[in-house]
N, C-alpha and C. Protein backbone atom coordinates (compact mmCIF):
# COMPACT_ATOMS: atom_id res chain seq x y z
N UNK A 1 101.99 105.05 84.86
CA UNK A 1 101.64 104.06 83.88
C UNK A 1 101.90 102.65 84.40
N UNK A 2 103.23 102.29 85.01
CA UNK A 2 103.53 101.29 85.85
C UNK A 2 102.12 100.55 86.53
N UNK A 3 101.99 101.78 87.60
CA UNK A 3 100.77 101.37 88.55
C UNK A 3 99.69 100.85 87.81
N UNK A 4 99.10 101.46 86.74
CA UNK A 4 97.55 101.33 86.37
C UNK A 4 97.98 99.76 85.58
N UNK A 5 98.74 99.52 84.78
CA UNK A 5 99.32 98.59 84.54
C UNK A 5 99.41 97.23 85.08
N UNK A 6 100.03 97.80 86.78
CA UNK A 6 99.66 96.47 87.59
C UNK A 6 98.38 95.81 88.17
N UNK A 7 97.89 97.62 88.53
CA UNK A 7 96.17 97.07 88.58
C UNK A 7 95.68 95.77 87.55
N UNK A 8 96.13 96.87 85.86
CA UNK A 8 95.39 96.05 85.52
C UNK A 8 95.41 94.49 85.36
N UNK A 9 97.20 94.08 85.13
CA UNK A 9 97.36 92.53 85.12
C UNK A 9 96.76 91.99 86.78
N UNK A 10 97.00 92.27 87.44
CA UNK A 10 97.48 91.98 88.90
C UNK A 10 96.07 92.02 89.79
N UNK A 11 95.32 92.90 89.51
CA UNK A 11 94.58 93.56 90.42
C UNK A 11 94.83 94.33 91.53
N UNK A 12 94.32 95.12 92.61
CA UNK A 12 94.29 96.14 93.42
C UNK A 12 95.49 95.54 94.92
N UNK A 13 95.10 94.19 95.02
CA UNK A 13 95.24 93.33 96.30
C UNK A 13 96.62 92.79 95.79
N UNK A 14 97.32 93.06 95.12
CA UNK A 14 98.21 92.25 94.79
C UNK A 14 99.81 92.80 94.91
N UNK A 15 100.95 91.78 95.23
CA UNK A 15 102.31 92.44 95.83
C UNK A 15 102.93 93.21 94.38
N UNK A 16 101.97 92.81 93.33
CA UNK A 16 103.11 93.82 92.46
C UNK A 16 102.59 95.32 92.20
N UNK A 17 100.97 95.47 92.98
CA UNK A 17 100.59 96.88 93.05
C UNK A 17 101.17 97.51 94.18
N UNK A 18 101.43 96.63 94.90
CA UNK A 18 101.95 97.16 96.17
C UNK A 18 103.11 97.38 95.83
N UNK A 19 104.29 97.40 95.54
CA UNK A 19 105.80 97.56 94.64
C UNK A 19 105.74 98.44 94.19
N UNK A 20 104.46 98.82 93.20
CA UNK A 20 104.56 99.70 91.86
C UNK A 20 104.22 101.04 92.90
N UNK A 21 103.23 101.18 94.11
CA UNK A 21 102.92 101.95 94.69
C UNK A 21 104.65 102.68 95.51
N UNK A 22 105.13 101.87 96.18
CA UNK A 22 105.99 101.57 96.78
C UNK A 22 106.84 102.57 96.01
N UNK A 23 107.32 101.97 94.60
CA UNK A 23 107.92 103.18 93.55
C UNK A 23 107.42 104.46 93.62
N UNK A 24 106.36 104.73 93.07
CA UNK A 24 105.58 105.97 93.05
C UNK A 24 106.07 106.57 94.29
N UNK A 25 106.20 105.99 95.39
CA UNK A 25 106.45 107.11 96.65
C UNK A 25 107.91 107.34 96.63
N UNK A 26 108.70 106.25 96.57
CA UNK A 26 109.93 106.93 96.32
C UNK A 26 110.51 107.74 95.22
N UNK A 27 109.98 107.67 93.78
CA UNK A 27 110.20 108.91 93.47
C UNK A 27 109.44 109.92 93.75
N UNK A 28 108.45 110.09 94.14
CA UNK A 28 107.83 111.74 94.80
C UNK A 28 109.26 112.06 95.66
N UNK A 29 109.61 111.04 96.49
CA UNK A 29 110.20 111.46 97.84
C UNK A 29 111.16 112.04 97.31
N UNK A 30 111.80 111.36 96.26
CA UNK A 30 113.21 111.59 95.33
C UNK A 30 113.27 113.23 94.97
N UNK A 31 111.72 113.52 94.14
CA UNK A 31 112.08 114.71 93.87
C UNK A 31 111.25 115.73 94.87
N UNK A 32 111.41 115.14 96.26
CA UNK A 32 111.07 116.25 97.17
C UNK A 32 109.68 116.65 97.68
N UNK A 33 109.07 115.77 96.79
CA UNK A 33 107.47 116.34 96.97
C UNK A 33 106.74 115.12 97.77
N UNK A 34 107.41 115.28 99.32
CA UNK A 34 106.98 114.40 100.38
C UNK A 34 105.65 114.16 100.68
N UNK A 35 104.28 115.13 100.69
CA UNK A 35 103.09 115.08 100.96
C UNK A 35 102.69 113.84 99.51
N UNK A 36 103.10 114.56 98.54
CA UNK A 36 102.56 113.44 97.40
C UNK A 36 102.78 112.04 98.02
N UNK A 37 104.10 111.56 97.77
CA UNK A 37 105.10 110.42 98.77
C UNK A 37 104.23 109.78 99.95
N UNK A 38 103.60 110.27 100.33
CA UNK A 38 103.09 109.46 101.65
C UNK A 38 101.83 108.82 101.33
N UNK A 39 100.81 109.56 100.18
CA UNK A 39 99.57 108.88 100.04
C UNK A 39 100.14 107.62 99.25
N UNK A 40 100.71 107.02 98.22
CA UNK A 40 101.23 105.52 97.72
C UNK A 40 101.15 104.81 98.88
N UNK A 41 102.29 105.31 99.25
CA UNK A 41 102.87 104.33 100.64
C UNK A 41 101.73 104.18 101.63
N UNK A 42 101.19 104.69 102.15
CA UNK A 42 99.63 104.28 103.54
C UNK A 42 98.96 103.79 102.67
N UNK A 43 98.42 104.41 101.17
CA UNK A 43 97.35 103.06 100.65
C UNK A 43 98.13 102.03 100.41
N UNK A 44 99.80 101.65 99.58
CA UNK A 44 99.89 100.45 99.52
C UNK A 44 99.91 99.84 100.94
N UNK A 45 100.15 100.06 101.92
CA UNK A 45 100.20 99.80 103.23
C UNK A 45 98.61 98.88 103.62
N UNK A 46 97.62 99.69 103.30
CA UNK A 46 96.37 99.19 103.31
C UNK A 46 95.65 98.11 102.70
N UNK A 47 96.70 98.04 101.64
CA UNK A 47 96.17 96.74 100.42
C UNK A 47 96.27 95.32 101.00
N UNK A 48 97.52 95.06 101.80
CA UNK A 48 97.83 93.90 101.93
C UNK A 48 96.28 93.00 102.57
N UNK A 49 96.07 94.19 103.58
CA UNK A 49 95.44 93.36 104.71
C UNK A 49 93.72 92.02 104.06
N UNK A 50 93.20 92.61 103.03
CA UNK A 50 92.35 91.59 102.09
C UNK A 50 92.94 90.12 101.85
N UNK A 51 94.46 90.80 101.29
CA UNK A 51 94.93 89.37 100.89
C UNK A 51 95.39 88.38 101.69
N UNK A 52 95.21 86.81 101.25
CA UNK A 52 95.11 85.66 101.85
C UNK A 52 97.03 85.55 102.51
N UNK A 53 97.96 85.75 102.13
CA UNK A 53 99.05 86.15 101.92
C UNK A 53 99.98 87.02 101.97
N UNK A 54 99.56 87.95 102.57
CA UNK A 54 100.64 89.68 102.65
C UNK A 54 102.09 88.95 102.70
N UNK A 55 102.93 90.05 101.65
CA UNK A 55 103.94 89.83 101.40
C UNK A 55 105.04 90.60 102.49
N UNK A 56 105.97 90.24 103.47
CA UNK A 56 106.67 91.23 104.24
C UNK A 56 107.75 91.73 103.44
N UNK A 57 108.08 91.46 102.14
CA UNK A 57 108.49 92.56 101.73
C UNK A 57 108.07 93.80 101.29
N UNK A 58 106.66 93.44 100.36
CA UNK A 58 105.92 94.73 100.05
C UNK A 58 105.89 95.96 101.28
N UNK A 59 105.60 95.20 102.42
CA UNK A 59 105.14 95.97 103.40
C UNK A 59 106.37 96.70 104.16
N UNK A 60 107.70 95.99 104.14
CA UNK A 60 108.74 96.74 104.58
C UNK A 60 109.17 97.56 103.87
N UNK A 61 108.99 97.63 102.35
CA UNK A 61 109.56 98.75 101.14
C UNK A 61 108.42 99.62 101.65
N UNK A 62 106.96 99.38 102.08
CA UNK A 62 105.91 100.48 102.04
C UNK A 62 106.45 101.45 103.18
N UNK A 63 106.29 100.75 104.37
CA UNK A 63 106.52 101.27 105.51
C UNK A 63 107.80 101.99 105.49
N UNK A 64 109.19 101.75 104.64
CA UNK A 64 109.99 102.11 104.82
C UNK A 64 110.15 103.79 104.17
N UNK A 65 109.37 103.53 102.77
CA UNK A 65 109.14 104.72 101.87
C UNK A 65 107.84 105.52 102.70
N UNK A 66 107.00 105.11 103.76
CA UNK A 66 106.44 105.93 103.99
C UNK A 66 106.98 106.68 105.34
N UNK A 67 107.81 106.12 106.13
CA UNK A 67 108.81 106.83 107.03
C UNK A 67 109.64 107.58 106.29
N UNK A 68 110.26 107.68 105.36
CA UNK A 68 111.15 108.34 104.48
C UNK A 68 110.29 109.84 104.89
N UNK A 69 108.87 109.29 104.33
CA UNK A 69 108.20 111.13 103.72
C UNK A 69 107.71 111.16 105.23
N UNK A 70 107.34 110.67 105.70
CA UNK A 70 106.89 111.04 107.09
C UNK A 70 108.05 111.96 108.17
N UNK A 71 109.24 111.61 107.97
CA UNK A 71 110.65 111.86 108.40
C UNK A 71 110.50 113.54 107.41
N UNK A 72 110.47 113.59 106.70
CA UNK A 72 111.14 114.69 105.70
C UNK A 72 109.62 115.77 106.20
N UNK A 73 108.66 115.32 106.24
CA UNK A 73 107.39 116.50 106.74
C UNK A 73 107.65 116.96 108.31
N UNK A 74 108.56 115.89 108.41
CA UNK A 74 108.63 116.84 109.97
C UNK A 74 108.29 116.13 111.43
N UNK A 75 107.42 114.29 110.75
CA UNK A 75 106.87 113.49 111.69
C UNK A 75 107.74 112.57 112.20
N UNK A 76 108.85 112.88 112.71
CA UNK A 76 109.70 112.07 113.28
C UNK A 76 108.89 111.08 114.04
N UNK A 77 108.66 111.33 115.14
CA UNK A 77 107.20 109.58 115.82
C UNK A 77 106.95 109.08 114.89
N UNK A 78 106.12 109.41 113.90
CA UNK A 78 104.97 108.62 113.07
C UNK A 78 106.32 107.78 112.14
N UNK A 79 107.52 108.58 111.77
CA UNK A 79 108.37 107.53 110.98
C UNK A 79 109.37 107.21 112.00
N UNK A 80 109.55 106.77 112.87
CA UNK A 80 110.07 106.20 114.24
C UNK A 80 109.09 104.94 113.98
N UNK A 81 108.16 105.38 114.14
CA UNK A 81 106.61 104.26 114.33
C UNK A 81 106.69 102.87 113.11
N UNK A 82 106.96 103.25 111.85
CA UNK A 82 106.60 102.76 110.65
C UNK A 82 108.14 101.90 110.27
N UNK A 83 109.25 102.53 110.73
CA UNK A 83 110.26 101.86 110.87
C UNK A 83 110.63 100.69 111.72
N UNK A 84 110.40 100.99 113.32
CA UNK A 84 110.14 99.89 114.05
C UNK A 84 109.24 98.80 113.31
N UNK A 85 107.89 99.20 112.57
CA UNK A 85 107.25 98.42 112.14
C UNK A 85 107.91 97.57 110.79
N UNK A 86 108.95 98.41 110.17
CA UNK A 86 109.45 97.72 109.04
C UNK A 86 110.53 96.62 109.59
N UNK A 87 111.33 97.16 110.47
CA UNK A 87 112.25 95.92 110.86
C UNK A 87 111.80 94.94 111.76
N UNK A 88 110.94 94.60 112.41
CA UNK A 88 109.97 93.54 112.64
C UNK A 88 109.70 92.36 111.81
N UNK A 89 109.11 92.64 110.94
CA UNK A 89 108.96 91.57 109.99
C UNK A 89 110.47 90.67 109.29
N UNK A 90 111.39 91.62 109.39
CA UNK A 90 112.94 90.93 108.86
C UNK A 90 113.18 90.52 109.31
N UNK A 91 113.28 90.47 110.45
CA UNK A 91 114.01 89.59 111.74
C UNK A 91 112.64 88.09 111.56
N UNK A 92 112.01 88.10 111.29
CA UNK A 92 111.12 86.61 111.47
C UNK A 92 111.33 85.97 109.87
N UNK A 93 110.70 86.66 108.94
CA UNK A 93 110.79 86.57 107.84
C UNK A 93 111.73 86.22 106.30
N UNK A 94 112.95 87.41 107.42
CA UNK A 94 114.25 87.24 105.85
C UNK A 94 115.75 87.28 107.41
N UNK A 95 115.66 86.37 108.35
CA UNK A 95 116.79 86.87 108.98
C UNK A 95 118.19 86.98 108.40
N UNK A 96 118.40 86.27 107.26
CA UNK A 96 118.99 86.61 106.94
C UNK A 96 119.85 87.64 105.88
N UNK A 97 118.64 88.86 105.68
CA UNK A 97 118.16 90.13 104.96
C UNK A 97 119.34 91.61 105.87
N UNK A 98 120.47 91.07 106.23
CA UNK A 98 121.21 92.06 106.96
C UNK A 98 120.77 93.10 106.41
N UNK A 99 121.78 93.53 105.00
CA UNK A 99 122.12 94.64 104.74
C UNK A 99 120.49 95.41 104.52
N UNK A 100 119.33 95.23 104.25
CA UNK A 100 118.05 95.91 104.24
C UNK A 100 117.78 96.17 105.63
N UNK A 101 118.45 95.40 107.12
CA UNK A 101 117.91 95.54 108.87
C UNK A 101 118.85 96.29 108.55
N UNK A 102 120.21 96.46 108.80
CA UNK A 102 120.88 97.38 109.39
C UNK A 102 120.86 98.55 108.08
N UNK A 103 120.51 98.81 107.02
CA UNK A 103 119.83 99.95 106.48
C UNK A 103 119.07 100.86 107.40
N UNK A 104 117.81 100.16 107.76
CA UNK A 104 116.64 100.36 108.46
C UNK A 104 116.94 100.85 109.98
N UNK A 105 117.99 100.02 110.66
CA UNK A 105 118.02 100.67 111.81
C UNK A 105 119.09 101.63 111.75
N UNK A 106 119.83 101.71 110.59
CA UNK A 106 120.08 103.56 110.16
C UNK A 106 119.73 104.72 110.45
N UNK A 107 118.74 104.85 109.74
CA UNK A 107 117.64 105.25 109.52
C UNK A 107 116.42 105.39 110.60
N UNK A 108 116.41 104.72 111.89
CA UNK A 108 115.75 104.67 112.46
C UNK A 108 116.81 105.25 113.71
N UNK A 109 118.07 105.10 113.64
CA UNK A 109 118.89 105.75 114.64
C UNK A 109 119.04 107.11 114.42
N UNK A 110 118.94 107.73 112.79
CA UNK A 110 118.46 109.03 112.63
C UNK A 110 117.53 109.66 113.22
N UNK A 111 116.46 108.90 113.32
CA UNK A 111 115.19 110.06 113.89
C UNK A 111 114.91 109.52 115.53
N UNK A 112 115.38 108.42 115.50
CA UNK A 112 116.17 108.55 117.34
C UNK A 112 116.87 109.66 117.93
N UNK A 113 117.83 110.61 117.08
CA UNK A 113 118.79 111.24 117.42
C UNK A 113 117.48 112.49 117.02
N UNK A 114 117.27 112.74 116.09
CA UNK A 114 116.44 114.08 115.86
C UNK A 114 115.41 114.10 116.61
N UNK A 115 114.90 113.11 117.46
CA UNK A 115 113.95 113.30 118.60
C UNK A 115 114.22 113.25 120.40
N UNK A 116 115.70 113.47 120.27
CA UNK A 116 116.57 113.80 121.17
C UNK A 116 117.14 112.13 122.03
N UNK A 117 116.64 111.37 121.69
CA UNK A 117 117.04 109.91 122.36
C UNK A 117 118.19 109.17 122.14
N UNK A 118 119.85 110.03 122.42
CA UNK A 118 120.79 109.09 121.85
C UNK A 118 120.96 107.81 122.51
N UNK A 119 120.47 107.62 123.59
CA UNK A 119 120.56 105.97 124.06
C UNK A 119 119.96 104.96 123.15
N UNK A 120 118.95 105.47 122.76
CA UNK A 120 117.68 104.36 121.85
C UNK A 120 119.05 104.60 120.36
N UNK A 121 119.24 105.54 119.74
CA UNK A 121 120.02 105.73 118.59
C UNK A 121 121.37 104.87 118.31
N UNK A 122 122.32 105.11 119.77
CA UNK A 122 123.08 104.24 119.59
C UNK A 122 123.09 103.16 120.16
N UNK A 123 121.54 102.15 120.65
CA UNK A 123 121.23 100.62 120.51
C UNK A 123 121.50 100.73 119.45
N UNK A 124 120.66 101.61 118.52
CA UNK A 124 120.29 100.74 117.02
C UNK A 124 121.24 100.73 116.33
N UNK A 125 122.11 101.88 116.57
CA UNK A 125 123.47 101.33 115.58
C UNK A 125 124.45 100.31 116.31
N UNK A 126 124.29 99.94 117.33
CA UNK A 126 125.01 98.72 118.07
C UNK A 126 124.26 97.59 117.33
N UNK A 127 123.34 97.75 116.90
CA UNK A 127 122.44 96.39 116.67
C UNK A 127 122.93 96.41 115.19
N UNK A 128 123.10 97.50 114.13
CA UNK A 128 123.13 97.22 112.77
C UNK A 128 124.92 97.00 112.86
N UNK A 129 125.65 97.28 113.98
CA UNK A 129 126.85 96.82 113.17
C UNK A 129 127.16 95.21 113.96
N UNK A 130 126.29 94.87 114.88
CA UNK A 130 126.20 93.59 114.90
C UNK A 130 126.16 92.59 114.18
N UNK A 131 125.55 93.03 112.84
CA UNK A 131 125.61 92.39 111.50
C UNK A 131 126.15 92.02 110.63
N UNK A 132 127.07 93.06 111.18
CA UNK A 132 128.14 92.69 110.31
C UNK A 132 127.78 93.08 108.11
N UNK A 133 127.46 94.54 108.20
CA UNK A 133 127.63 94.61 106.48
C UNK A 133 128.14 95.76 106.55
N UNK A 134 129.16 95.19 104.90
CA UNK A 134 129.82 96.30 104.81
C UNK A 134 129.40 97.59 104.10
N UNK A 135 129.91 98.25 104.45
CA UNK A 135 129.13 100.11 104.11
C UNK A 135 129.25 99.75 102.53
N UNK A 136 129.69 99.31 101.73
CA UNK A 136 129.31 99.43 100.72
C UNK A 136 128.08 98.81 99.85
N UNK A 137 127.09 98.12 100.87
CA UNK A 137 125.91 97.72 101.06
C UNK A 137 124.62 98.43 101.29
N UNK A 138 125.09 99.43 102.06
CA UNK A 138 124.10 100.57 102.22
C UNK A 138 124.38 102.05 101.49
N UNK A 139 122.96 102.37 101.34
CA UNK A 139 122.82 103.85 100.91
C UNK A 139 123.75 104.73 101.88
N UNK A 140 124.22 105.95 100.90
CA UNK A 140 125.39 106.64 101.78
C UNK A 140 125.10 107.42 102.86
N UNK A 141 123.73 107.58 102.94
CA UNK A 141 122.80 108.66 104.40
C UNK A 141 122.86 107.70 105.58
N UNK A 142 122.80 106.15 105.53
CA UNK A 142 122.93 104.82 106.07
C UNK A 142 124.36 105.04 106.90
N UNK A 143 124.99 104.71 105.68
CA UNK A 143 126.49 104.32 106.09
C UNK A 143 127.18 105.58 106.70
N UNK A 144 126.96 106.64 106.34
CA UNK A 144 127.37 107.50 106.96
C UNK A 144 126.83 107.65 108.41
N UNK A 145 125.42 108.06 108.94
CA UNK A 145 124.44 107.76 110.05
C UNK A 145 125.86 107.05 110.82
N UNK A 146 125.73 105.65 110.71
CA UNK A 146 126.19 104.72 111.41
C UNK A 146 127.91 105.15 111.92
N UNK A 147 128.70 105.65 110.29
CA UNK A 147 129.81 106.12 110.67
C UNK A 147 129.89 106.96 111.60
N UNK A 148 129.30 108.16 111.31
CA UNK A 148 128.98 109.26 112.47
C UNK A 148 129.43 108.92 113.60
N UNK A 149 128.27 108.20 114.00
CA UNK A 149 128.22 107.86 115.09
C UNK A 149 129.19 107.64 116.16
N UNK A 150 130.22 107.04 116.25
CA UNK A 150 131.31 106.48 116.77
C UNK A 150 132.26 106.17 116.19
N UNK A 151 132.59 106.44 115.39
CA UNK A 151 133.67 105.34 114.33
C UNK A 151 134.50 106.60 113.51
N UNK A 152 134.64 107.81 113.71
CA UNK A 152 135.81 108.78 112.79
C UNK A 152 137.00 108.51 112.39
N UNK A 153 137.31 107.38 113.45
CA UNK A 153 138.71 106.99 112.61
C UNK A 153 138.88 106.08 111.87
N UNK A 154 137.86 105.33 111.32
CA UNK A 154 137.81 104.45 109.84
C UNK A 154 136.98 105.10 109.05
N UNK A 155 137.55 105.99 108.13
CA UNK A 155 136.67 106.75 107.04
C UNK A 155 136.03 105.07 106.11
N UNK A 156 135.08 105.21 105.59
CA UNK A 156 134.43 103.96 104.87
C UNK A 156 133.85 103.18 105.75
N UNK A 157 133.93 102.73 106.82
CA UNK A 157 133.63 101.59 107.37
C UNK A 157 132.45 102.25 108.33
N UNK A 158 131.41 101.36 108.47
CA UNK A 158 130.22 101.41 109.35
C UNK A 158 130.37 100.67 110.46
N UNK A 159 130.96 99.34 110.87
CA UNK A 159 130.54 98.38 111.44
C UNK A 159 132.37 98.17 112.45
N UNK A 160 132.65 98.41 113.41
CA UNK A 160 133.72 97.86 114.09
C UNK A 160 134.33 96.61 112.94
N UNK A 161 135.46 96.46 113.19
CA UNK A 161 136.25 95.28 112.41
C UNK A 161 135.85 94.89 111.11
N UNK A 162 135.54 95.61 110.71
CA UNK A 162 135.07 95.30 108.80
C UNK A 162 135.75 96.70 107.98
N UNK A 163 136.64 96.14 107.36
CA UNK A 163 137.40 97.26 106.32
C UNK A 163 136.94 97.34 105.50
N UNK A 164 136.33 98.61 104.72
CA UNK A 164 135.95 99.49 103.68
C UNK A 164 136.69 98.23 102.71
N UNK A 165 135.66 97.66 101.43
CA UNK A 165 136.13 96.53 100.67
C UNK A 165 136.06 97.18 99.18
């Protein structure tokens, strides 16, 4: 209802269909039903490009929710692919958008590791605790990821020298 909604104030081309799409995929993803999950996300993905304006947030929530389901079907590359593509735009756009980059390169050090590349995996978590945010900033699949990684002896904490707050 959301979606048809935004169509209708908004029209097709616009960042709040792209959002509302954006939603729609994360709850499919939420309740598991990843194939649904991926068609929102590639068409909102597709919308921007008409408009005079593409928004890099729309497009990093798209890309991000469509690596989610891409990740969960089994396409580790293709959401490797869509992630690189989401943290791109943050770094020009919102540099100062930490806690959503080092989310992202979470998440992207996950399917680094599930596609056997721990060198590339632990850049990216060298790069998100460069940032400096604290785990209670990120989703707990995030903060954990990152904990994993290197860090067992500060339960809470993601990032070298930042105490669980």
């Amino acid at each position: 209802m959301a979606l048809t909604t935004m169509r209708t104030l908004h029209g097709e081309n616009s960042d709040y269909t792209c959002g509302a799409l954006s939603v729609q995929a994360r709850i499919a993803s939420h309740r598991g039903d990843t194939t649904t999950a991926l068609s929102p996300s590639t068409h909102a993905l597709d919308l921007p490009a008409p408009m005079e304006v593409p928004s890099p947030r729309m497009e990093i929530l798209n890309r991000q929710a469509s690596a989610m389901a891409l990740a969960a079907l089994g396409r580790q590359q293709a959401a490797l692919d869509d992630i690189a593509a989401a943290i791109a735009p943050i770094k020009t756009a919102a540099p100062a958008a930490h806690a959503k980059r080092a989310g992202l390169l979470a998440f992207q050090a996950r399917l680094q590791r599930s596609l056997g590349d721990a060198a590339a995996a632990n850049a990216s978590i060298e790069e998100a605790r460069a940032l400096a945010v604290p785990a209670r900033y990120l989703a707990p699949e995030d903060a954990s990821a990152a904990h994993r990684a290197e860090r067992a002896d500060a339960p809470g904490e993601i990032f070298a020298g930042l105490a669980n707050q």
